[in-house]
C-alpha atoms as a PDB file:
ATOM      1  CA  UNK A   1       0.000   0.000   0.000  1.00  0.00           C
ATOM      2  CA  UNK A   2       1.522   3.313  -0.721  1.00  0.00           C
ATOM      3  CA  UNK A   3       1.571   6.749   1.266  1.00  0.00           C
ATOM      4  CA  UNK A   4      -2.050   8.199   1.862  1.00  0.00           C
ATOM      5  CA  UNK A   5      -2.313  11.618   1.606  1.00  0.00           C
ATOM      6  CA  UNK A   6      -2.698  13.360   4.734  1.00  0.00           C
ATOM      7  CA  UNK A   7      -2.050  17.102   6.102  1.00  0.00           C
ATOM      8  CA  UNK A   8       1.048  18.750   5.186  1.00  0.00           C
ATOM      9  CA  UNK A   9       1.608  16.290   2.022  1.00  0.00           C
ATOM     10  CA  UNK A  10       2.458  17.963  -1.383  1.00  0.00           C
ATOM     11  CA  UNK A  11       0.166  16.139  -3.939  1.00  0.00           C
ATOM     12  CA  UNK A  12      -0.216  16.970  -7.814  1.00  0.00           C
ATOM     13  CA  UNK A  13      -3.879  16.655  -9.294  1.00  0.00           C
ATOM     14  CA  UNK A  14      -5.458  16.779 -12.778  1.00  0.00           C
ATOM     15  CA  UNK A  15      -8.578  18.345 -11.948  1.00  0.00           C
ATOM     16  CA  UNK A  16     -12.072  19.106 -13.588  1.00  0.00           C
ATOM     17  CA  UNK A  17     -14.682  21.415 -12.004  1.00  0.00           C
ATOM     18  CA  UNK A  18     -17.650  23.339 -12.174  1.00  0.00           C
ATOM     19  CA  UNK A  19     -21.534  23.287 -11.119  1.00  0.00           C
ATOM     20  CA  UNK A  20     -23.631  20.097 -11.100  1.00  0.00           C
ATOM     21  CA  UNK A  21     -25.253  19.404 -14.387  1.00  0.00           C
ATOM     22  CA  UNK A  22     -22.892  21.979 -16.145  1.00  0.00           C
ATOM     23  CA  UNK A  23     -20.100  21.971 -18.516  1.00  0.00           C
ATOM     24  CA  UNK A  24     -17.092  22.891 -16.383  1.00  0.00           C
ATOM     25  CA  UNK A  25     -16.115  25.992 -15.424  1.00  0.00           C
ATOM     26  CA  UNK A  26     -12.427  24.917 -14.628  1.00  0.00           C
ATOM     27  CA  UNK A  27      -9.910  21.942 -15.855  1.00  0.00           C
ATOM     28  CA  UNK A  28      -6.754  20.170 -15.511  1.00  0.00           C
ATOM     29  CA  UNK A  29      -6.535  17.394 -17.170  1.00  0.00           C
ATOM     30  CA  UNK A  30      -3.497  17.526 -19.389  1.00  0.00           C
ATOM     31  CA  UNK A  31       0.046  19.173 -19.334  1.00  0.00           C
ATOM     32  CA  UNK A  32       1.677  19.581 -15.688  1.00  0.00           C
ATOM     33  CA  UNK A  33      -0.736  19.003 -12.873  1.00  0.00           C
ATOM     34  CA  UNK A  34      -1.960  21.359 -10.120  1.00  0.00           C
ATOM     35  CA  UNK A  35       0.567  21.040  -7.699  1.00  0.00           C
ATOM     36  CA  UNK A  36      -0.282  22.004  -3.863  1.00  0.00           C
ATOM     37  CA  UNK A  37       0.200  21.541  -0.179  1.00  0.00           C
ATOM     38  CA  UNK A  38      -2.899  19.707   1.870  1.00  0.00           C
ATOM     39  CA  UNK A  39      -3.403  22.187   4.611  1.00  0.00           C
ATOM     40  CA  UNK A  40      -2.180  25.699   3.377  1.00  0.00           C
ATOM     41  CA  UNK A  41      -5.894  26.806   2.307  1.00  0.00           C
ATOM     42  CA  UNK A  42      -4.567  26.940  -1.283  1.00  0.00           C
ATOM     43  CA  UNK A  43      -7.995  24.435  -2.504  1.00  0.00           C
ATOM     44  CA  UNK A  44     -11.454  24.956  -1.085  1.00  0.00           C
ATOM     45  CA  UNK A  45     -11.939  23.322   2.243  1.00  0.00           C
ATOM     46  CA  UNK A  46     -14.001  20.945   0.669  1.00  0.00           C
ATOM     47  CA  UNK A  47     -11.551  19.651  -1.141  1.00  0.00           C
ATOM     48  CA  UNK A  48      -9.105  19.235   1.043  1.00  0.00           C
ATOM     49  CA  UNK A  49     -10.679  16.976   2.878  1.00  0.00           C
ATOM     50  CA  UNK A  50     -12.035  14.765   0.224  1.00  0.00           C
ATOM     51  CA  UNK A  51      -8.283  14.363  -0.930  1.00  0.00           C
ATOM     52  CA  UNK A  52      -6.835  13.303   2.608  1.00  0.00           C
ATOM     53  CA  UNK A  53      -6.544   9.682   3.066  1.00  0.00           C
ATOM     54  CA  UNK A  54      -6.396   8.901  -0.939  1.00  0.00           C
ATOM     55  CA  UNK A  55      -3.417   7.405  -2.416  1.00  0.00           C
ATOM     56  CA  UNK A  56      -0.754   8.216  -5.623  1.00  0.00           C
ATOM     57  CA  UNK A  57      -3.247   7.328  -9.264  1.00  0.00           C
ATOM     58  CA  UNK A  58      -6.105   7.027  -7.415  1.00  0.00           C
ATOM     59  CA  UNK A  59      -9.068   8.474  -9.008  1.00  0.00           C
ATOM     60  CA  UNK A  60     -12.219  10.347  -7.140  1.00  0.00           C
ATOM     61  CA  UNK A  61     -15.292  12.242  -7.624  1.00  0.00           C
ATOM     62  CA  UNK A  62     -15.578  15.167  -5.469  1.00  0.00           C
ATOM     63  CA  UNK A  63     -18.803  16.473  -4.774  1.00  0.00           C
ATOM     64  CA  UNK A  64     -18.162  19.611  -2.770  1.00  0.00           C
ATOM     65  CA  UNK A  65     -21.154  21.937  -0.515  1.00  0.00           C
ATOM     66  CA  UNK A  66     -21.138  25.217  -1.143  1.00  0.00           C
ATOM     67  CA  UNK A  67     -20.360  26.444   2.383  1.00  0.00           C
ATOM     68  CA  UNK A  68     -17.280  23.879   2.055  1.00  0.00           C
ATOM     69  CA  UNK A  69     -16.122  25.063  -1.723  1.00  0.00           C
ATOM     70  CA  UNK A  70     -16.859  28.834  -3.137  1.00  0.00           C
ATOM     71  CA  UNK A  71     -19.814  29.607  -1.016  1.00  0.00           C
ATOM     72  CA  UNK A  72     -23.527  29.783  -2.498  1.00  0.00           C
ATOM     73  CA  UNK A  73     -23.865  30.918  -6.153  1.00  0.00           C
ATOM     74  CA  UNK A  74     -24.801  34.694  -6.837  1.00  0.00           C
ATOM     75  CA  UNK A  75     -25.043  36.289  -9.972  1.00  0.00           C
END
């Protein structure tokens, strides 16, 4: 088993995001990765969270609540 992720961990992710139902507003998912530090409140709470505890080429869906991502949608 390899090294979970956990706080303080530098982890690279290809990324795709947006609202439910909707193209995406935001992507990764070629070239170099997103590169950041679990813990220093560079990625939406929400986030953070989901990615503790995964490991190296792992794959997840994050479903993130407002309160825990961007806050609630305004126009």
């Amino acid at each position: 088993m390899g090294n979970k992720v956990s706080l303080g961990s530098v982890v690279s992710l290809y990324y795709r995001g947006g609202l439910k139902g909707e193209e995406p507003v935001d992507e990764r998912m070629e070239g170099d990765p997103l590169t950041v530090m679990i813990g220093d409140m560079k990625l939406p709470r929400g986030i953070e969270q989901a990615v503790v505890g995964m490991e190296a080429g792992e794959e997840k869906r994050i479903d993130v609540a407002p309160e825990l991502g961007y806050g609630e949608y305004q126009d």
